[in-house]
Protein backbone atom coordinates (compact mmCIF):
# COMPACT_ATOMS: atom_id res chain seq x y z
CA UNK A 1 -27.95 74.18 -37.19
CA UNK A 2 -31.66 74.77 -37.55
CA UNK A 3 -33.74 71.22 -37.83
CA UNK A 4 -35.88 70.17 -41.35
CA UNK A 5 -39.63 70.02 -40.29
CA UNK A 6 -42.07 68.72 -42.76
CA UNK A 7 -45.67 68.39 -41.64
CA UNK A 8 -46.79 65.27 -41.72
CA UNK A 9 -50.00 66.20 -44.23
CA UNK A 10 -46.57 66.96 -46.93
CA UNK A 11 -46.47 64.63 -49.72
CA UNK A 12 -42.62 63.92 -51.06
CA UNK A 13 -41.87 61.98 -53.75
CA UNK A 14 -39.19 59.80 -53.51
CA UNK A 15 -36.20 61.31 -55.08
CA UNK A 16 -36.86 64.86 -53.75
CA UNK A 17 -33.92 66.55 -52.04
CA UNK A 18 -34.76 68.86 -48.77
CA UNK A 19 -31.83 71.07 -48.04
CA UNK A 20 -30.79 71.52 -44.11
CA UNK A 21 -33.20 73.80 -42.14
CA UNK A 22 -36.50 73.39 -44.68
CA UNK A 23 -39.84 73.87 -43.50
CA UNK A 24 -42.28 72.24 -45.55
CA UNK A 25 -46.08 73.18 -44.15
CA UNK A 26 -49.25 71.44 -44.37
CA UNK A 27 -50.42 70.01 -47.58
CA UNK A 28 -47.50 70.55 -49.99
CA UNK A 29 -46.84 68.50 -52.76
CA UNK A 30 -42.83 67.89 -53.53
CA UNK A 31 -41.85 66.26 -57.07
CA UNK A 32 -38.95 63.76 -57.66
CA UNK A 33 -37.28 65.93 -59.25
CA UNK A 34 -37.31 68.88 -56.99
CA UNK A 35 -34.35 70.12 -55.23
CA UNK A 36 -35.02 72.40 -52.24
CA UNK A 37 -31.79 74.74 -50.84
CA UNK A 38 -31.10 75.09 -47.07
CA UNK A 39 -34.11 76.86 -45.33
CA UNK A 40 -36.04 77.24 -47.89
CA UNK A 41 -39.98 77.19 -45.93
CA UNK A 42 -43.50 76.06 -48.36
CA UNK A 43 -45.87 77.68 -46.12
CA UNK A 44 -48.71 75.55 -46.57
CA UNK A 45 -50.52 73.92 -49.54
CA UNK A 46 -47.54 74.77 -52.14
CA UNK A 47 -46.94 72.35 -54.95
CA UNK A 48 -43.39 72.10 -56.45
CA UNK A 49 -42.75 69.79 -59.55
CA UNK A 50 -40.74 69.05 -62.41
CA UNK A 51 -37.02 69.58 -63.21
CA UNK A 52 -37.16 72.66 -60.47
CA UNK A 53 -34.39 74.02 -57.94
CA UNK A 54 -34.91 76.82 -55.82
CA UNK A 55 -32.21 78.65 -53.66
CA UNK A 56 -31.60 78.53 -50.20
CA UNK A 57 -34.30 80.42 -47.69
CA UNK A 58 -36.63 81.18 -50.13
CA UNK A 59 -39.88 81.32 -48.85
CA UNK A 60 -43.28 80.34 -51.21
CA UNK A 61 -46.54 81.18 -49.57
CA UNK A 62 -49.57 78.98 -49.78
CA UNK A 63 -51.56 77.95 -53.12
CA UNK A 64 -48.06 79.11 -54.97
CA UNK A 65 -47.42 76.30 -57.74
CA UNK A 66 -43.67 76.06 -58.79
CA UNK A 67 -42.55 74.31 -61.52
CA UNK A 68 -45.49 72.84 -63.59
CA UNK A 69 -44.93 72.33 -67.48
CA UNK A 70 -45.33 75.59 -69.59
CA UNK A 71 -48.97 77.02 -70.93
CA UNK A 72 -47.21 76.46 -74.50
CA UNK A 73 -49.51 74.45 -76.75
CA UNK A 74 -45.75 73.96 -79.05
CA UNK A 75 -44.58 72.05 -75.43
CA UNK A 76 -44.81 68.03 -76.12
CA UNK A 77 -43.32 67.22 -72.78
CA UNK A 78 -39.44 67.61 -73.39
CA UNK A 79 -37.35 67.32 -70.46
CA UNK A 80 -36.85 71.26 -68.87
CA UNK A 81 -35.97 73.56 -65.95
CA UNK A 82 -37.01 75.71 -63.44
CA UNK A 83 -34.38 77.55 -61.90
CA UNK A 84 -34.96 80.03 -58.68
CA UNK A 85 -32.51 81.77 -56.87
CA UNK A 86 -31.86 82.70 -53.05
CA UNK A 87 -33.96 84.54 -50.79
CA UNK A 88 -36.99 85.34 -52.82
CA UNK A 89 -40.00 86.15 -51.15
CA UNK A 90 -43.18 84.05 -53.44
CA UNK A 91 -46.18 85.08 -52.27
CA UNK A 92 -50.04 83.34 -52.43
CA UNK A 93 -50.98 81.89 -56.45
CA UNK A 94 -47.94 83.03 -57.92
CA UNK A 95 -47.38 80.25 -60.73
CA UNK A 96 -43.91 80.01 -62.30
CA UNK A 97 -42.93 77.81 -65.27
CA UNK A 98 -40.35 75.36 -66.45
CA UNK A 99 -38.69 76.34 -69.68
CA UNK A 100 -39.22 74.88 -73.40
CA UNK A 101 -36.75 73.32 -76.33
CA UNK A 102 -37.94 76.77 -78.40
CA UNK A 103 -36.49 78.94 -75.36
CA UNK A 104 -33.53 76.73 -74.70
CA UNK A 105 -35.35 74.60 -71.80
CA UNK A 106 -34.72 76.69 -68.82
CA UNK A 107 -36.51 78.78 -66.76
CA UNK A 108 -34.05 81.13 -64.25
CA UNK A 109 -35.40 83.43 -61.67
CA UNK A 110 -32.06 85.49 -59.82
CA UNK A 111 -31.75 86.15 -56.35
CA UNK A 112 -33.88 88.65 -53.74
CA UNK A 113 -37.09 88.42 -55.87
CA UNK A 114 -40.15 89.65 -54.50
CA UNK A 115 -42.92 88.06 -56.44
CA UNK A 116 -46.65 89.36 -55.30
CA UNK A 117 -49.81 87.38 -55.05
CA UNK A 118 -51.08 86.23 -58.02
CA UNK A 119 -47.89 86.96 -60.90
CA UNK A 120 -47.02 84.39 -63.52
CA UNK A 121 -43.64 84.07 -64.80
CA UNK A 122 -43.77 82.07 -68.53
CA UNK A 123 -41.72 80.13 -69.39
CA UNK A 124 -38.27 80.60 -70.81
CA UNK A 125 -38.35 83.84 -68.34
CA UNK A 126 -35.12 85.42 -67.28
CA UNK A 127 -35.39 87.44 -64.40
CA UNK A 128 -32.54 89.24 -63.10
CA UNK A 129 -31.85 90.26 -59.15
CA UNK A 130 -34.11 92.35 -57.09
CA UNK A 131 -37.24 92.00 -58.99
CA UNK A 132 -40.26 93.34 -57.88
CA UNK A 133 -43.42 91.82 -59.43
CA UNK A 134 -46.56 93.01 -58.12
CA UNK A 135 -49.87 91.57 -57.88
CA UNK A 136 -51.24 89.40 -60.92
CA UNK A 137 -49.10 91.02 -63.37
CA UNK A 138 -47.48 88.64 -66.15
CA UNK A 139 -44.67 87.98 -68.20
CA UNK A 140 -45.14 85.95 -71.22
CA UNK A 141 -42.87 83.48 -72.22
CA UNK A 142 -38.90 84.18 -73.38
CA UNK A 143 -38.83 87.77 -71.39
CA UNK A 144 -35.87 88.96 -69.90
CA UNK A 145 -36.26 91.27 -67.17
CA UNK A 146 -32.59 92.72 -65.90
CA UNK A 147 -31.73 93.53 -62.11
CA UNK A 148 -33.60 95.81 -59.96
CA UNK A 149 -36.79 95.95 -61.93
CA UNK A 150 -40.26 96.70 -60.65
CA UNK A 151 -43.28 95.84 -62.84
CA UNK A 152 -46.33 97.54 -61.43
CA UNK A 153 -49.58 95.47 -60.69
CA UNK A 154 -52.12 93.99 -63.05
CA UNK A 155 -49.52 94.49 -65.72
CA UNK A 156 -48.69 92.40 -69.03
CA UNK A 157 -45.22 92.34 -70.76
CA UNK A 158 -45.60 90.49 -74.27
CA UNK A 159 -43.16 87.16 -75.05
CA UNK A 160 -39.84 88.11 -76.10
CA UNK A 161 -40.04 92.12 -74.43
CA UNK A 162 -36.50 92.73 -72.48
CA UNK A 163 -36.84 95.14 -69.96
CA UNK A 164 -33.37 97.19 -69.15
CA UNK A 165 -32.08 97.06 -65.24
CA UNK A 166 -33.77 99.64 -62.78
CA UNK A 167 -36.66 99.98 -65.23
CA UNK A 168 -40.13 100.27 -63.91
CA UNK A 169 -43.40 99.50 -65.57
CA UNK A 170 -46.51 101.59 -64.00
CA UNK A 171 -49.70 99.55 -62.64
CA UNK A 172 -52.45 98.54 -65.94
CA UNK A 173 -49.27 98.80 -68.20
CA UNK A 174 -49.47 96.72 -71.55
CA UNK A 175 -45.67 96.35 -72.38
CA UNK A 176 -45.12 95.25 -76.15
CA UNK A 177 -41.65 96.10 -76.65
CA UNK A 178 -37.82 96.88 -74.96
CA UNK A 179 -37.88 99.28 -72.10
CA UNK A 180 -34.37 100.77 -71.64
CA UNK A 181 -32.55 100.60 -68.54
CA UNK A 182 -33.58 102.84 -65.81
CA UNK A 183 -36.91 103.87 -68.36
CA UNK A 184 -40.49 104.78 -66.73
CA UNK A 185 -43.25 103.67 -68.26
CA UNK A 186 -46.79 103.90 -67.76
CA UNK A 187 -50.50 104.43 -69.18
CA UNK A 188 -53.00 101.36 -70.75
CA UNK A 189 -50.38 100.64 -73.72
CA UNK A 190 -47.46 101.21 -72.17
CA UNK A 191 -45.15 104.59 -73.50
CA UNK A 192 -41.78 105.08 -72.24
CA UNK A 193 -42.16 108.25 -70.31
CA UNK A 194 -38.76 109.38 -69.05
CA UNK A 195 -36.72 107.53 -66.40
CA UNK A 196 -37.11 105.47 -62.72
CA UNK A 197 -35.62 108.74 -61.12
CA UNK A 198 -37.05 107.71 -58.02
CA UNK A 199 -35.49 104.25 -58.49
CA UNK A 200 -31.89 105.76 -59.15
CA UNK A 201 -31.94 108.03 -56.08
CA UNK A 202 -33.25 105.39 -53.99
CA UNK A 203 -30.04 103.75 -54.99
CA UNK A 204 -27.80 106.54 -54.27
CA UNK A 205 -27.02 107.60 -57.87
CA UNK A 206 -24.99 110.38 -57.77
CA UNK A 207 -26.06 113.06 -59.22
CA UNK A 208 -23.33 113.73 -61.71
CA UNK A 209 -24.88 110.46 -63.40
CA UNK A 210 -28.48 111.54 -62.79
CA UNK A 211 -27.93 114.33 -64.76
CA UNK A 212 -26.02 112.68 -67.61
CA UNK A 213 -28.75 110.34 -67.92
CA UNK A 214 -31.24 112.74 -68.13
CA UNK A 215 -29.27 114.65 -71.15
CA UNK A 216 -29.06 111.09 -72.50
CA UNK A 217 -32.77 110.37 -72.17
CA UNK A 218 -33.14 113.92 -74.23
CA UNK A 219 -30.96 112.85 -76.89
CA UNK A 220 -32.57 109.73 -77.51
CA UNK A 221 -35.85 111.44 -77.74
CA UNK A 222 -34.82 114.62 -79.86
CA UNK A 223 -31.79 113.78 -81.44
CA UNK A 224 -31.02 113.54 -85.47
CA UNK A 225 -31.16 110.18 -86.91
CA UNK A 226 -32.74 107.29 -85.80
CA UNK A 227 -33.44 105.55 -82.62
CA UNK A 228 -30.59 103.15 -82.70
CA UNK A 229 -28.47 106.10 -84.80
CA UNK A 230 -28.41 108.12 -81.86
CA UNK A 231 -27.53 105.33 -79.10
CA UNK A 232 -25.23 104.70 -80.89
CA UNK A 233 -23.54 108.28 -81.38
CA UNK A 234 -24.31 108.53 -77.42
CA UNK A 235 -22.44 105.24 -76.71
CA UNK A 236 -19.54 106.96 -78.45
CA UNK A 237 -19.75 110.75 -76.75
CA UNK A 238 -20.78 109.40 -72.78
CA UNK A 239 -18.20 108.82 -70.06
CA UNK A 240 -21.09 107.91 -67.58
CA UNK A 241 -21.43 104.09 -67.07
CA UNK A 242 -25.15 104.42 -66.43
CA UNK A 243 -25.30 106.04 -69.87
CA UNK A 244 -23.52 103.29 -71.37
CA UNK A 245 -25.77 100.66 -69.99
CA UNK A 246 -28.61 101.96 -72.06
CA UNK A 247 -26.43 102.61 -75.12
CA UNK A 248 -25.36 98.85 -74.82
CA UNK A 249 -28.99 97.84 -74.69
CA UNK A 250 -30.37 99.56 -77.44
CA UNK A 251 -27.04 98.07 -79.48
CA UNK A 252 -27.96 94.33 -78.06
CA UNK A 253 -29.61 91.59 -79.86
CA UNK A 254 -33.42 91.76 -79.62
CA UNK A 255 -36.59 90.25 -81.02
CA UNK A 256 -38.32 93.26 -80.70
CA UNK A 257 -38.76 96.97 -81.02
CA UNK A 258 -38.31 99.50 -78.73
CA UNK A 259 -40.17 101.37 -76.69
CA UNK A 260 -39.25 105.28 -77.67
CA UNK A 261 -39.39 108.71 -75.91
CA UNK A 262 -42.31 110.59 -76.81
């Protein structure tokens, strides 16, 4: 079983738990109310605080702060979480947030994250499995960002914005409303622009689905009715699954808008 090391420059606060197999580098600062899984390694200078948990062999590269209270001038210092999952891969500045009372006081980041030098996740964030964010983009507080997601660098997704699993969200994207599972978008204020085909092959898709996405994507853009009119006639008409994901999003509760084919 692989031995805890913790540098002797580490400052833990009494009360701190340090899972089997941790490496805790130079410099890093540990709350008491910080619960570390088994192998989880702070490279160096990391600082981890408040109500925060974060899953087994994760790894946080240096200058990453974990945990602190929410940039939320309605926060008055209620009690709330941070919640990170297994095997994410936190890379140099990234800053993630506890949660607030507005948001329901939790914070929860899923498993195999890869979170890129300099991103911010707000607080009250949701983040889903396999999320790729890439260098200093941002999610504003109460966003929910489903499995497999990738939001390109240097983006911004607005506070409340759900985006749909396998989306992806080009580089210098402003995101303002819902992006539907599997949707592309891109350009300076972000447009939904078709789907993550590259994503879904990646995956192994096959292509019977492929295609009946596609023939969804077309009906949401060109068929009669509204938006949520047609999703809903296409929930009712598809025997694809994928198809049905997106139906069931458009369908779901939301504080926002969507984002629409052109």
């Amino acid at each position: 079983m692989a031995e805890t090391v913790i540098h002797p420059s580490a400052v833990i606060e009494a009360g701190a738990e340090i899972g089997i197999g941790c490496v805790i580098g130079p410099f890093c600062v540990i709350g008491p109310n910080v619960r570390l899984g088994a192998g989880v390694v702070l490279k160096s200078h990391v600082v981890v605080s408040g109500e925060t948990s974060i899953g087994d062999e994760t790894v946080v590269f240096p200058f990453a702060v974990i945990g602190e209270i929410p940039q939320d001038l309605k926060f008055r210092g209620e009690t709330s979480r941070l919640e990170i999952g297994a095997r994410n891969r936190i890379r140099e500045h990234v800053t993630m947030n506890t949660g607030t009372d507005g948001g329901g006081g939790l914070t929860r980041v899923g498993d195999d994250g890869l979170f890129m030098a300099g991103c911010h996740i707000a607080h009250d964030c949701v983040v889903g499995d396999r999320v790729i964010v890439v260098n200093n983009a941002a999610l504003a507080g109460h966003c929910v960002i489903e499995d497999d997601v990738i939001i390109g660098g240097l983006s911004g997704v607005h506070q409340w914005v759900r985006i749909g699993k396998g989306a992806i969200i080009g580089a210098l994207s402003m995101v303002t409303n819902d992006v539907i599972p599997h949707g592309l978008v891109q350009g300076p204020r972000g447009e939904l622009d078709g789907l993550n085909l590259v994503g879904l092959k990646r995956r192994g898709v096959a292509r019977s689905d492929i295609t009946a996405l596609r023939a969804a994507f077309q009906m949401l853009a060109q068929g009669e009715g509204n938006f949520a009119e047609r999703a809903k006639r296409l929930s009712e008409e598809t025997d694809s699954d994928y198809v049905r994901e997106i139906t069931a999003f458009i369908m779901g509760e939301t504080d926002r808008s969507f984002l629409t084919p052109k």
